[in-house]
PDB file of N, CA and C in Angstrom:
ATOM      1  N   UNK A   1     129.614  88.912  91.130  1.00  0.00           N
ATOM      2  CA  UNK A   1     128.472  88.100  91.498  1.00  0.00           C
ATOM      3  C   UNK A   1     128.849  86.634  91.314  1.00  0.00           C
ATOM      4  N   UNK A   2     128.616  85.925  92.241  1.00  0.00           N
ATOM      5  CA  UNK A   2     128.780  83.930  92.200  1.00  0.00           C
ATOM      6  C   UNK A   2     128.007  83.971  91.150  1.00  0.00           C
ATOM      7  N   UNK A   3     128.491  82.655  90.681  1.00  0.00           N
ATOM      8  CA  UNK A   3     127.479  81.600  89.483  1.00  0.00           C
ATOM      9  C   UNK A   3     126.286  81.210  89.587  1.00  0.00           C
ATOM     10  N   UNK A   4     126.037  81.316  91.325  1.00  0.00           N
ATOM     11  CA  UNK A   4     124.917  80.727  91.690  1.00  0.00           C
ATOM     12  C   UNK A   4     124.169  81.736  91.857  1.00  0.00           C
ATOM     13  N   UNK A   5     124.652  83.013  92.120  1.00  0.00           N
ATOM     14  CA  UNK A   5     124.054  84.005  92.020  1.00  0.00           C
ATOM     15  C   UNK A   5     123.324  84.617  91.006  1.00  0.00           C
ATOM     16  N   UNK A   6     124.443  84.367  89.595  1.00  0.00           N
ATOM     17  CA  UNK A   6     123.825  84.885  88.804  1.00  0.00           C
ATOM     18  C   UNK A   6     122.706  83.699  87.945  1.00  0.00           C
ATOM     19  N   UNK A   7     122.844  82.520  88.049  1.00  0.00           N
ATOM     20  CA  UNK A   7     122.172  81.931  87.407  1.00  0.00           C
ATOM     21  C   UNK A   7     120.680  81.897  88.020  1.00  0.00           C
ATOM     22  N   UNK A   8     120.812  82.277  89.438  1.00  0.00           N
ATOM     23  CA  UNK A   8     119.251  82.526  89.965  1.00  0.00           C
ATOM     24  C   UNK A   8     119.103  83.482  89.710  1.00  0.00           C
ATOM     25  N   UNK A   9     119.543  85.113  88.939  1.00  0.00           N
ATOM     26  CA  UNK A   9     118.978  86.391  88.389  1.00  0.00           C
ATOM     27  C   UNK A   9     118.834  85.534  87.147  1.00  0.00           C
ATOM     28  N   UNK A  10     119.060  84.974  85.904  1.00  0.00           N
ATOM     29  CA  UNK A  10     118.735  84.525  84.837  1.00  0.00           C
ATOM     30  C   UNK A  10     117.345  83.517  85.127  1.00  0.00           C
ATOM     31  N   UNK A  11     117.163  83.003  86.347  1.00  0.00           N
ATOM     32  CA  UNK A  11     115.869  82.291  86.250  1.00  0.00           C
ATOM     33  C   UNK A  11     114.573  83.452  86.492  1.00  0.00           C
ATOM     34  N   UNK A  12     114.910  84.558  86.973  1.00  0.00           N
ATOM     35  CA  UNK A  12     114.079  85.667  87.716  1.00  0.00           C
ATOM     36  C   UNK A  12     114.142  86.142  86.274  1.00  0.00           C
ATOM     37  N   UNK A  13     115.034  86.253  85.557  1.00  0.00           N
ATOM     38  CA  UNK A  13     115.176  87.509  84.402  1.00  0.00           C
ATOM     39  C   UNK A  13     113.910  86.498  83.153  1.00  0.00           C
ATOM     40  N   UNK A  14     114.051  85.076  83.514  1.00  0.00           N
ATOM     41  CA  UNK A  14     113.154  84.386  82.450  1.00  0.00           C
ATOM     42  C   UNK A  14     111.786  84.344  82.993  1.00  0.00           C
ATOM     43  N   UNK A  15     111.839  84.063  84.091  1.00  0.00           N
ATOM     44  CA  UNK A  15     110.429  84.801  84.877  1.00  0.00           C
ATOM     45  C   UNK A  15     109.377  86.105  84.415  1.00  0.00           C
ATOM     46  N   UNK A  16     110.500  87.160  84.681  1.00  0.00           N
ATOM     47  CA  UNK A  16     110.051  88.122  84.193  1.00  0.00           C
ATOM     48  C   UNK A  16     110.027  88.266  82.916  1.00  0.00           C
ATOM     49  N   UNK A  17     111.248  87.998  81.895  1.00  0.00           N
ATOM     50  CA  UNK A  17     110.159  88.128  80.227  1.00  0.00           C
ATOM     51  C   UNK A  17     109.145  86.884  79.778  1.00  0.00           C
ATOM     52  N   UNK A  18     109.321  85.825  80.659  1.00  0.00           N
ATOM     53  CA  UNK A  18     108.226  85.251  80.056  1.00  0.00           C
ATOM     54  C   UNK A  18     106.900  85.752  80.220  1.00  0.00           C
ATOM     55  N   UNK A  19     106.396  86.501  81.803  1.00  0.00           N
ATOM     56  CA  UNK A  19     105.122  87.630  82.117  1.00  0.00           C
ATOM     57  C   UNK A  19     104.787  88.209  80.989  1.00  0.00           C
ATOM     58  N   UNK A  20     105.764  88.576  79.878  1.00  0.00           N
ATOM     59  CA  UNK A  20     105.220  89.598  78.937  1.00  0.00           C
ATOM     60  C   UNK A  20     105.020  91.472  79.673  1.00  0.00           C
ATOM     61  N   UNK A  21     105.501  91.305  80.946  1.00  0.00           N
ATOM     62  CA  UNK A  21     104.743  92.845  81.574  1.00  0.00           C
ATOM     63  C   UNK A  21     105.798  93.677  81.641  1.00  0.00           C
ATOM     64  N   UNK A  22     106.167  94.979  81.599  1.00  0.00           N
ATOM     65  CA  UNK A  22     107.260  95.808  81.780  1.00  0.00           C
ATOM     66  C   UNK A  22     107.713  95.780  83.485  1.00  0.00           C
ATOM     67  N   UNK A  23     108.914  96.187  83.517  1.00  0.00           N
ATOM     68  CA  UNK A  23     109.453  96.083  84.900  1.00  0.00           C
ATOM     69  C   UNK A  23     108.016  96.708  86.150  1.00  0.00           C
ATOM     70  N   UNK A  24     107.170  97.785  86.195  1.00  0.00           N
ATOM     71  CA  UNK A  24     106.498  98.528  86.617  1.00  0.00           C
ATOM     72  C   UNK A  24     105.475  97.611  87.272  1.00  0.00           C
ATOM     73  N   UNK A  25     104.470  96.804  85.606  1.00  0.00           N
ATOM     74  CA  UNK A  25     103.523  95.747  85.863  1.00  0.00           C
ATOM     75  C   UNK A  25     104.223  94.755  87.011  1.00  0.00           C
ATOM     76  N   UNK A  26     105.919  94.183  86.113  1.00  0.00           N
ATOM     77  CA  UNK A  26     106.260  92.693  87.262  1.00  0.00           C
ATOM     78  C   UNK A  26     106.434  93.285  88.665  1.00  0.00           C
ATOM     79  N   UNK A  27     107.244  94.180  88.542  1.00  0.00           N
ATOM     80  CA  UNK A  27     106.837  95.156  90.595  1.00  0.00           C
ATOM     81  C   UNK A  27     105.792  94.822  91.486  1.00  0.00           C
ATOM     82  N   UNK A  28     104.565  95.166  90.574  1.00  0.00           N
ATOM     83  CA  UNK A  28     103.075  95.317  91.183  1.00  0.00           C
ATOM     84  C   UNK A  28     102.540  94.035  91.304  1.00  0.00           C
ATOM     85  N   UNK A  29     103.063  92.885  90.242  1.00  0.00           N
ATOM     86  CA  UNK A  29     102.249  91.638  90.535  1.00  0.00           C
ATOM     87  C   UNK A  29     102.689  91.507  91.503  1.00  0.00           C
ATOM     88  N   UNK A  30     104.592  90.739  91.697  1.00  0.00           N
ATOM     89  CA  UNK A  30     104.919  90.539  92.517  1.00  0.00           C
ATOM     90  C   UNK A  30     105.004  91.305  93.673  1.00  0.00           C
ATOM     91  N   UNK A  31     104.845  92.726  94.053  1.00  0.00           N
ATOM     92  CA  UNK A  31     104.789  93.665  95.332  1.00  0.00           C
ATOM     93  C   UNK A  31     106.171  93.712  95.842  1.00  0.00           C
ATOM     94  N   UNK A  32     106.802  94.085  94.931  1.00  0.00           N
ATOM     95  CA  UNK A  32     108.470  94.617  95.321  1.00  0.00           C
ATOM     96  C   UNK A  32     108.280  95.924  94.516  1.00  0.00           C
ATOM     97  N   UNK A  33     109.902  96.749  94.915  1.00  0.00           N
ATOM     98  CA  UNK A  33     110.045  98.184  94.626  1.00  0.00           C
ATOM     99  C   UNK A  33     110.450  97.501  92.658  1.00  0.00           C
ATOM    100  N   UNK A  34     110.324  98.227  91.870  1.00  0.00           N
ATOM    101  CA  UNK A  34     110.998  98.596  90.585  1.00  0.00           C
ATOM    102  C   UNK A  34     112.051  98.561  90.281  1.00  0.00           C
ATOM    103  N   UNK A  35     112.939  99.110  91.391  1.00  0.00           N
ATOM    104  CA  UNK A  35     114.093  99.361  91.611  1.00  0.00           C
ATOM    105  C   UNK A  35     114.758  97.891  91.837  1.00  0.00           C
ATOM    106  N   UNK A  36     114.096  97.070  92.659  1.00  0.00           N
ATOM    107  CA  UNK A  36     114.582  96.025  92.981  1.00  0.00           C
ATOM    108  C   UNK A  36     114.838  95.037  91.972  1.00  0.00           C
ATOM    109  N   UNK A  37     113.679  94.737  90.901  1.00  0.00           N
ATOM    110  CA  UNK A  37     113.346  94.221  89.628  1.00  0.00           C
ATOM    111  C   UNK A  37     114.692  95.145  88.813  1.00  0.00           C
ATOM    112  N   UNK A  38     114.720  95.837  88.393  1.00  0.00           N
ATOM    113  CA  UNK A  38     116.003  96.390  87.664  1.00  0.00           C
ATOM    114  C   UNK A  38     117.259  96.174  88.210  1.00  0.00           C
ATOM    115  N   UNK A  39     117.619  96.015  89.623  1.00  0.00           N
ATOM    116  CA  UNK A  39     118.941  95.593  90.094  1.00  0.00           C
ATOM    117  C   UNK A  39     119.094  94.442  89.531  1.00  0.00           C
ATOM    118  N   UNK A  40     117.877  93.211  89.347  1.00  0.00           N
ATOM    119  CA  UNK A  40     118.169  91.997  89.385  1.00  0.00           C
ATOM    120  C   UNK A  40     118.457  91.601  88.098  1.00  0.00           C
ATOM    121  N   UNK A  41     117.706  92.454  87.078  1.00  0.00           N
ATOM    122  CA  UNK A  41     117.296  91.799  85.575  1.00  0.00           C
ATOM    123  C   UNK A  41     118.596  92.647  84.973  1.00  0.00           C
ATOM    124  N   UNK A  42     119.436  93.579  85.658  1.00  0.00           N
ATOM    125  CA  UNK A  42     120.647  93.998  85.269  1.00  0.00           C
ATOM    126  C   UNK A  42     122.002  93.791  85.880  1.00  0.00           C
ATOM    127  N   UNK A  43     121.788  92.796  86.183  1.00  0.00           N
ATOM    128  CA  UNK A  43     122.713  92.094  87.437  1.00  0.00           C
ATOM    129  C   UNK A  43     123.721  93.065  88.327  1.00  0.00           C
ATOM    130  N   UNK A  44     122.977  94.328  88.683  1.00  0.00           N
ATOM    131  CA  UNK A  44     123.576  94.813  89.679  1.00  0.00           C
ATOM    132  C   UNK A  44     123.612  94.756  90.802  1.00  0.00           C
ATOM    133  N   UNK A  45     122.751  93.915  91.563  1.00  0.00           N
ATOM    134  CA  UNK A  45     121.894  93.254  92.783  1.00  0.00           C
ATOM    135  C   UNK A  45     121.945  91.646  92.664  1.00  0.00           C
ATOM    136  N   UNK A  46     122.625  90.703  93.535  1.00  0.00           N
ATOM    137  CA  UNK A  46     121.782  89.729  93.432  1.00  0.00           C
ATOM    138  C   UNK A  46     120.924  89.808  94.024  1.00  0.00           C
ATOM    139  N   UNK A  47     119.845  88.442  93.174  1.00  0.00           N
ATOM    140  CA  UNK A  47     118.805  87.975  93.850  1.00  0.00           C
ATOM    141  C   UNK A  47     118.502  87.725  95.355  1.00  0.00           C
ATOM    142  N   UNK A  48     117.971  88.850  96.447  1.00  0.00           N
ATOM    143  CA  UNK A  48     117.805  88.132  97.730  1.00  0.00           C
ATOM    144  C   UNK A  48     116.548  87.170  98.200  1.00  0.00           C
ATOM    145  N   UNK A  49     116.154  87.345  99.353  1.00  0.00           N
ATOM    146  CA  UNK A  49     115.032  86.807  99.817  1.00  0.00           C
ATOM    147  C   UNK A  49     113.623  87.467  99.187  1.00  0.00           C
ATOM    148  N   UNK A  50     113.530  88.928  99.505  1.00  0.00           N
ATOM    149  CA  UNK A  50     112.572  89.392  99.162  1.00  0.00           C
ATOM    150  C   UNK A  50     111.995  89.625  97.833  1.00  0.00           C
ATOM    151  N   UNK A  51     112.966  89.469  96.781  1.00  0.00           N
ATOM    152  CA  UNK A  51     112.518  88.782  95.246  1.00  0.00           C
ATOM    153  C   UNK A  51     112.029  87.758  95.393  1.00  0.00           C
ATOM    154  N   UNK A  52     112.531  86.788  95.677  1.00  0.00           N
ATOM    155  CA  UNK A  52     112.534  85.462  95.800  1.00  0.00           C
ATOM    156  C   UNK A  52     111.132  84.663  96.034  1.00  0.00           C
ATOM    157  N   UNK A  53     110.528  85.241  97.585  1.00  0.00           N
ATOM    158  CA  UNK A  53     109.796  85.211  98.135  1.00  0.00           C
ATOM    159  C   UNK A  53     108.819  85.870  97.618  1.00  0.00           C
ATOM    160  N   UNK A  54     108.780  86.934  96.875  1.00  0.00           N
ATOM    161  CA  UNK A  54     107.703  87.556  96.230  1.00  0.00           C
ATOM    162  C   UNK A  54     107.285  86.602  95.044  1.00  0.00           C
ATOM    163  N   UNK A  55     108.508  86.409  94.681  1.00  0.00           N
ATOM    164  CA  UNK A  55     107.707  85.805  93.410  1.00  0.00           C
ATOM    165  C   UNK A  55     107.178  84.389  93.379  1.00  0.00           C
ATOM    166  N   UNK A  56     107.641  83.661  94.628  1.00  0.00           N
ATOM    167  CA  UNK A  56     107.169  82.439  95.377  1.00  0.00           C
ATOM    168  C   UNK A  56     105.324  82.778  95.702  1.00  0.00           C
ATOM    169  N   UNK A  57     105.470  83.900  96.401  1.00  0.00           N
ATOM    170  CA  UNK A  57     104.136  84.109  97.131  1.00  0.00           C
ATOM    171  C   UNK A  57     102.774  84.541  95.715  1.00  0.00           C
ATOM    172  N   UNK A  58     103.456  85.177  95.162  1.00  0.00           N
ATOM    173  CA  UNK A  58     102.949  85.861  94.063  1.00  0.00           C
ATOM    174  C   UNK A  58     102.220  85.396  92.669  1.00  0.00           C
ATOM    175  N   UNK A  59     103.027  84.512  92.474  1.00  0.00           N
ATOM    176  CA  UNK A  59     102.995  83.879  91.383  1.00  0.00           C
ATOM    177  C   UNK A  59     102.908  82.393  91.560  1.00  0.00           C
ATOM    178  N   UNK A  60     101.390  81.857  92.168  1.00  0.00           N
ATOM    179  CA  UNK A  60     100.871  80.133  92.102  1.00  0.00           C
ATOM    180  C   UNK A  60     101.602  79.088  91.753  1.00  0.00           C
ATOM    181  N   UNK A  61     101.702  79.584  90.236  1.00  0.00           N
ATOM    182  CA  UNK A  61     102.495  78.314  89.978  1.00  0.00           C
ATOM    183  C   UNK A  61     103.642  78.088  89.665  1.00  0.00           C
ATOM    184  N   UNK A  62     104.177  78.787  90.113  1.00  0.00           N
ATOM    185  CA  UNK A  62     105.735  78.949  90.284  1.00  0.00           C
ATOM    186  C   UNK A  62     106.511  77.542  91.177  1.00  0.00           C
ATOM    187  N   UNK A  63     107.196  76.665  90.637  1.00  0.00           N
ATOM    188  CA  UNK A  63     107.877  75.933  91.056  1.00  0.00           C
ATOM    189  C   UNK A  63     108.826  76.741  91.949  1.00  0.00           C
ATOM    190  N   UNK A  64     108.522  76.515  93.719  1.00  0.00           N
ATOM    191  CA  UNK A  64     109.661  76.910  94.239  1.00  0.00           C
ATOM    192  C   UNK A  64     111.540  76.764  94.441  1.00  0.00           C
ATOM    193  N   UNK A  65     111.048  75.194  94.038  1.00  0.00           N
ATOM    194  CA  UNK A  65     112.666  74.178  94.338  1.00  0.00           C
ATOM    195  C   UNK A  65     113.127  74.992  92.380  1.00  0.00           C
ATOM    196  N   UNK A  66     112.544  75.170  91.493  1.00  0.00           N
ATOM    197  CA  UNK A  66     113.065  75.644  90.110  1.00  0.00           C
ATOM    198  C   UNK A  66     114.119  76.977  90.777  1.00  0.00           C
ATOM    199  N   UNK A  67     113.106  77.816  91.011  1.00  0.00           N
ATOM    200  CA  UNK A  67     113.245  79.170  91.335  1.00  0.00           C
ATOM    201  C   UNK A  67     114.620  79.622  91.975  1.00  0.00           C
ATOM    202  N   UNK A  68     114.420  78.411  93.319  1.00  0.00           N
ATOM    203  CA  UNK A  68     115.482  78.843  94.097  1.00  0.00           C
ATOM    204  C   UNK A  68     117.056  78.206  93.837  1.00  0.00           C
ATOM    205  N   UNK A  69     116.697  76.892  93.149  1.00  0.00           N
ATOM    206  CA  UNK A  69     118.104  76.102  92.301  1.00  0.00           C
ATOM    207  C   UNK A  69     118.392  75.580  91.618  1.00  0.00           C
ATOM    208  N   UNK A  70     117.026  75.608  90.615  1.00  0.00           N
ATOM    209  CA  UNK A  70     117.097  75.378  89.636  1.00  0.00           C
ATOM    210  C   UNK A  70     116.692  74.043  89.055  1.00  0.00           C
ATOM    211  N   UNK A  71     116.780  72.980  90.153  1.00  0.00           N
ATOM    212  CA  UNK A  71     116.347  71.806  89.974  1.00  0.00           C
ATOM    213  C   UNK A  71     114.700  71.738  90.050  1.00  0.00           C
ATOM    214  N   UNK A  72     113.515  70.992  89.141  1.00  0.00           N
ATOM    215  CA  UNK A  72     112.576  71.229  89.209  1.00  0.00           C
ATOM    216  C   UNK A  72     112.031  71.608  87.832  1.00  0.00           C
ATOM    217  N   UNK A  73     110.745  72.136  87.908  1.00  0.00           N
ATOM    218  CA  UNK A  73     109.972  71.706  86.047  1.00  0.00           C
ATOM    219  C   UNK A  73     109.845  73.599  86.549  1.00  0.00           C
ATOM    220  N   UNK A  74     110.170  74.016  85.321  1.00  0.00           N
ATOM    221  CA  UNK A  74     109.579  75.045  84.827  1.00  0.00           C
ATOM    222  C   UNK A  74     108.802  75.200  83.927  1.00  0.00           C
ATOM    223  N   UNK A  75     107.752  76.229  84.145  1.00  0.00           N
ATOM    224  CA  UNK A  75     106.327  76.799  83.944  1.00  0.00           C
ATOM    225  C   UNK A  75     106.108  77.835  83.346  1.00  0.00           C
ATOM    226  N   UNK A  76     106.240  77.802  81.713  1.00  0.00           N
ATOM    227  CA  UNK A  76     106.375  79.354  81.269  1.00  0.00           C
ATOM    228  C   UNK A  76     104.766  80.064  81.406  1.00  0.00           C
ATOM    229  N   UNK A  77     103.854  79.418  81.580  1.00  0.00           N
ATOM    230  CA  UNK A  77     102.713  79.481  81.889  1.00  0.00           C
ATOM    231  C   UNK A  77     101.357  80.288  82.841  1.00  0.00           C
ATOM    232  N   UNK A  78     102.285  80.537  83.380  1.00  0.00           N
ATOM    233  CA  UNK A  78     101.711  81.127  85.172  1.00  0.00           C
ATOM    234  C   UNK A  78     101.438  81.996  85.517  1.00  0.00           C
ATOM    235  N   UNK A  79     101.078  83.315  84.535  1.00  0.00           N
ATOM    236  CA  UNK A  79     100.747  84.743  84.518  1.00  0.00           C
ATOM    237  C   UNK A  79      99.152  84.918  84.410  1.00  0.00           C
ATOM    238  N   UNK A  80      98.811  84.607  85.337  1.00  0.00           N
ATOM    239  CA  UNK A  80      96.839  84.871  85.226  1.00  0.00           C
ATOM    240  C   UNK A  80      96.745  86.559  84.543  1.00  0.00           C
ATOM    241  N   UNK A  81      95.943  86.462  83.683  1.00  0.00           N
ATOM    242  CA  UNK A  81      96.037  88.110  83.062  1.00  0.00           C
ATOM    243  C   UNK A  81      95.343  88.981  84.222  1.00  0.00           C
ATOM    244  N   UNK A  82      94.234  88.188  85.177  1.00  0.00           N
ATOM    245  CA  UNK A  82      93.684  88.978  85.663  1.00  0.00           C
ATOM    246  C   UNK A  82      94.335  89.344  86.705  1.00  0.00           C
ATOM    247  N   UNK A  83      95.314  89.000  86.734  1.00  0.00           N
ATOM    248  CA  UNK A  83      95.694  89.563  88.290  1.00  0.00           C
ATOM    249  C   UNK A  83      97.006  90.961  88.110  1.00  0.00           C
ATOM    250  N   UNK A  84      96.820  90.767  86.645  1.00  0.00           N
ATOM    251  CA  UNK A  84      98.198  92.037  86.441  1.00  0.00           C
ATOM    252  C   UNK A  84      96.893  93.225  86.443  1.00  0.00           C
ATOM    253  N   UNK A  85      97.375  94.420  87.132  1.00  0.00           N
ATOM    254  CA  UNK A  85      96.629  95.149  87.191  1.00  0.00           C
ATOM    255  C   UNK A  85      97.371  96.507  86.737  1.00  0.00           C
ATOM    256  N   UNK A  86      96.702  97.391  86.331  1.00  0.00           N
ATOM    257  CA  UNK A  86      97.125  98.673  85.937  1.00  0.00           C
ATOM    258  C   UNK A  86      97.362  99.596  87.314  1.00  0.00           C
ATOM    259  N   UNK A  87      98.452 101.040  87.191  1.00  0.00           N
ATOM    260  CA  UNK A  87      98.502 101.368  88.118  1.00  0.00           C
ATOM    261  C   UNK A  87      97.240 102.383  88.512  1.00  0.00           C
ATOM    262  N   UNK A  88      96.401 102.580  87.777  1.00  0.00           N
ATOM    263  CA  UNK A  88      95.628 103.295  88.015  1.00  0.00           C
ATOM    264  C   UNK A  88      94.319 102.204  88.676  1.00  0.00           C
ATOM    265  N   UNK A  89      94.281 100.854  88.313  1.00  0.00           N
ATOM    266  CA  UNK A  89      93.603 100.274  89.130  1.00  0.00           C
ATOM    267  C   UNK A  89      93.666 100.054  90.499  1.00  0.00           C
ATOM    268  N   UNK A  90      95.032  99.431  90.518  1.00  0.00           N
ATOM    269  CA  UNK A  90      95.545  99.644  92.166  1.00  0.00           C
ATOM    270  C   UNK A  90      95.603 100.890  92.979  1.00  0.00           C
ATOM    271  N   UNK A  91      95.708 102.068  92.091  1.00  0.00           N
ATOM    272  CA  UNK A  91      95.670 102.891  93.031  1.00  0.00           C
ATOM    273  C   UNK A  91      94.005 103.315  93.642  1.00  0.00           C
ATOM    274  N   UNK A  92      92.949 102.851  92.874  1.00  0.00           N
ATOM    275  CA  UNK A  92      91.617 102.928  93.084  1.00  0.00           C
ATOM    276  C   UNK A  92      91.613 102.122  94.008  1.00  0.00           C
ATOM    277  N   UNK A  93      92.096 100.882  94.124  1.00  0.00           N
ATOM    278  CA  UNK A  93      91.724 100.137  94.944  1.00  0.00           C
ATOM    279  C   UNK A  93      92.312 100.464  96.342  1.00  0.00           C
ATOM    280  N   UNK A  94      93.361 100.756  96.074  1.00  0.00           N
ATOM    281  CA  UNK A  94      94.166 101.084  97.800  1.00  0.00           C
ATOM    282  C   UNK A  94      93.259 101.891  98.405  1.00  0.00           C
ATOM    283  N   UNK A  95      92.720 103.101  97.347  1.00  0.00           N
ATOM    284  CA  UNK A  95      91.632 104.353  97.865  1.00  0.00           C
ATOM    285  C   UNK A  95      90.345 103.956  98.462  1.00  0.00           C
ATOM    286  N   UNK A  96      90.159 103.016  97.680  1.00  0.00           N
ATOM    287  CA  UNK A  96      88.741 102.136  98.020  1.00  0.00           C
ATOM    288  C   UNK A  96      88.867 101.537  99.513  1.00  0.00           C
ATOM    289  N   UNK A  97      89.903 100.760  99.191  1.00  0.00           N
ATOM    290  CA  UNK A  97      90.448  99.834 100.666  1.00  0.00           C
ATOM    291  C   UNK A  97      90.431 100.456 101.994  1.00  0.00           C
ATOM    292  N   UNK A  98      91.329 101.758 101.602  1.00  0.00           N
ATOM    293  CA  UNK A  98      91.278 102.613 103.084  1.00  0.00           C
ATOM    294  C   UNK A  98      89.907 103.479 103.629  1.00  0.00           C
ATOM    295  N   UNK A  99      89.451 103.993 102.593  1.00  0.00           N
ATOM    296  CA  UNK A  99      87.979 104.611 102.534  1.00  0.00           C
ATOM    297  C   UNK A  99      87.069 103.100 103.586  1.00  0.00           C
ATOM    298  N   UNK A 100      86.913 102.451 103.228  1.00  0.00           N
ATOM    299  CA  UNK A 100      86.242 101.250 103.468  1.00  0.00           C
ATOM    300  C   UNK A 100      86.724 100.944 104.521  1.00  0.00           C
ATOM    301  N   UNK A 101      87.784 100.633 105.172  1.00  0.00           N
ATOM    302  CA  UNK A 101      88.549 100.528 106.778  1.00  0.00           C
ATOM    303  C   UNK A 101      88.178 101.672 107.959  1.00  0.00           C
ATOM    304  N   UNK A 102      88.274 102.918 107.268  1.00  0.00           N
ATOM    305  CA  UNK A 102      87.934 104.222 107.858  1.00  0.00           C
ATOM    306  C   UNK A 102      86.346 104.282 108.242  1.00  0.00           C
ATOM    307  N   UNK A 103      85.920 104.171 107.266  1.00  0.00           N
ATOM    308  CA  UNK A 103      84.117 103.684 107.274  1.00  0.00           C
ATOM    309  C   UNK A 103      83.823 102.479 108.460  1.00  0.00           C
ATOM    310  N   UNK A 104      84.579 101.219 108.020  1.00  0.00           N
ATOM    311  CA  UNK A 104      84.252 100.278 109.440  1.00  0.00           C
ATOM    312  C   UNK A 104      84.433 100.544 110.477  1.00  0.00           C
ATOM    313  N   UNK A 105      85.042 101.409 110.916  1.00  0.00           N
ATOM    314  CA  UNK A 105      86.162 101.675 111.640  1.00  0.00           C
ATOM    315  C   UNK A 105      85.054 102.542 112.352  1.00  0.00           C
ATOM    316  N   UNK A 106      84.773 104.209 112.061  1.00  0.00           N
ATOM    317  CA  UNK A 106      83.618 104.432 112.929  1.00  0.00           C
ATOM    318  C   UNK A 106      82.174 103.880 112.831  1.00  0.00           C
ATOM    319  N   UNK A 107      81.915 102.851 111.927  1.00  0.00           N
ATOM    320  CA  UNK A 107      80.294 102.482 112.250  1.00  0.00           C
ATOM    321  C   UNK A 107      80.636 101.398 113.653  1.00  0.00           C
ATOM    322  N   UNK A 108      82.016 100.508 113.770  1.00  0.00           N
ATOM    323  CA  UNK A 108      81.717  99.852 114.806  1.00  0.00           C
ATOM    324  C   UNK A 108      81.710 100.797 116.212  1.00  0.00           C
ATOM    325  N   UNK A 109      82.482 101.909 116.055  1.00  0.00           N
ATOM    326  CA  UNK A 109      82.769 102.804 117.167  1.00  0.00           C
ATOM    327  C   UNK A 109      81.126 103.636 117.289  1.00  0.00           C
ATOM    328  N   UNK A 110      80.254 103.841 116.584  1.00  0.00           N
ATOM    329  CA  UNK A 110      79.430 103.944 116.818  1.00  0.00           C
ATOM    330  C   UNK A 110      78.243 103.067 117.382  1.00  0.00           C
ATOM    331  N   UNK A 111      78.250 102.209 116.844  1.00  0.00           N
ATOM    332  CA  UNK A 111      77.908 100.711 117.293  1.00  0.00           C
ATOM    333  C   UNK A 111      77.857 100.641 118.864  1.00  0.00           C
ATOM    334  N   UNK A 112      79.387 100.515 119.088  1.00  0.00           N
ATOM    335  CA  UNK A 112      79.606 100.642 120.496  1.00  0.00           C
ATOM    336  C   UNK A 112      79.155 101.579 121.229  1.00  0.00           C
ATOM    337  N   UNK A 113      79.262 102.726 121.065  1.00  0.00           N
ATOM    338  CA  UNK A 113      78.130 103.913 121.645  1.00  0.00           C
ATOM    339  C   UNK A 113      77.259 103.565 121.743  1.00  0.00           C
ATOM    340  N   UNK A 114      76.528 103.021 120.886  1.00  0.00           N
ATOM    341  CA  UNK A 114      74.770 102.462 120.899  1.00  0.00           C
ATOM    342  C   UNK A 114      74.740 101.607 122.504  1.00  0.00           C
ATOM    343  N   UNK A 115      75.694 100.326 122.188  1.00  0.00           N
ATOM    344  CA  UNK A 115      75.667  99.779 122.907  1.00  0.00           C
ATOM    345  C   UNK A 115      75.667  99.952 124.649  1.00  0.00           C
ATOM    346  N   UNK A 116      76.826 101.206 124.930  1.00  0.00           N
ATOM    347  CA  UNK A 116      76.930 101.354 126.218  1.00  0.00           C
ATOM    348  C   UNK A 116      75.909 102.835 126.568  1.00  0.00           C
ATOM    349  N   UNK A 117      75.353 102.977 125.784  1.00  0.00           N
ATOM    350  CA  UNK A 117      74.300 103.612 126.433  1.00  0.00           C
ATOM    351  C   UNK A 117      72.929 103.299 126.382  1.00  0.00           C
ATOM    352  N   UNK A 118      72.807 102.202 125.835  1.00  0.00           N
ATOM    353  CA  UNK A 118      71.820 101.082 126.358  1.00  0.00           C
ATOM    354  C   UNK A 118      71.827 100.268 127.223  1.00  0.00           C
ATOM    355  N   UNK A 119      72.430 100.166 127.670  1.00  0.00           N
ATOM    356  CA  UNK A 119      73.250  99.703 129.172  1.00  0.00           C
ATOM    357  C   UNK A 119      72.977 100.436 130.272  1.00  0.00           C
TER     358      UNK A 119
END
């Protein structure tokens, strides 16, 4: 692995223990695989885009120019508690989410029935 490589897994690896969350939680904030988070924080993977970018998108206050080279203020700070969620929350919610899409989904199709046979 380059220097530059690895010194951007050591900014991801301080990222992630500063969260306080196990590899599983940092996955879910940021919305990468587990797998991916363990390549990085064990330097068997460098860091690509889609870490990168997750944890850009993910995490507010994340200095991007830090992240990506290091130049820039770092923020040990930036872990809103509320947004780490358990997996049993997210998985309610995905259930919720699709239930709720499925539901819109035929009231407008019914809707529309209304409509063209009032017509």
């Amino acid at each position: 692995m380059k220097s530059e490589d690895r010194q951007r897994s050591d900014r991801i690896i301080k990222v992630f223990k500063d969260s306080r969350l196990n590899q599983r939680q940092f996955s879910e904030l940021i919305g990468v695989s587990q797998q991916l988070i363990s390549a990085v924080v064990n330097y068997t993977k460098k860091p690509n885009e889609t870490i990168l970018f997750a944890i850009i998108d993910n995490i507010p206050a994340i200095d991007p120019m830090w992240l990506l080279t290091g130049r820039g203020k770092y923020n040990n700070n930036y872990v809103p508690l509320s947004e780490v969620r358990s997996p049993i929350e997210f998985q309610i919610k995905s259930i919720v989410r699709k239930q709720f899409e499925e539901l819109s989904d035929d009231i407008l199709q019914r809707i529309s029935n209304i409509e063209e046979s009032v017509k």
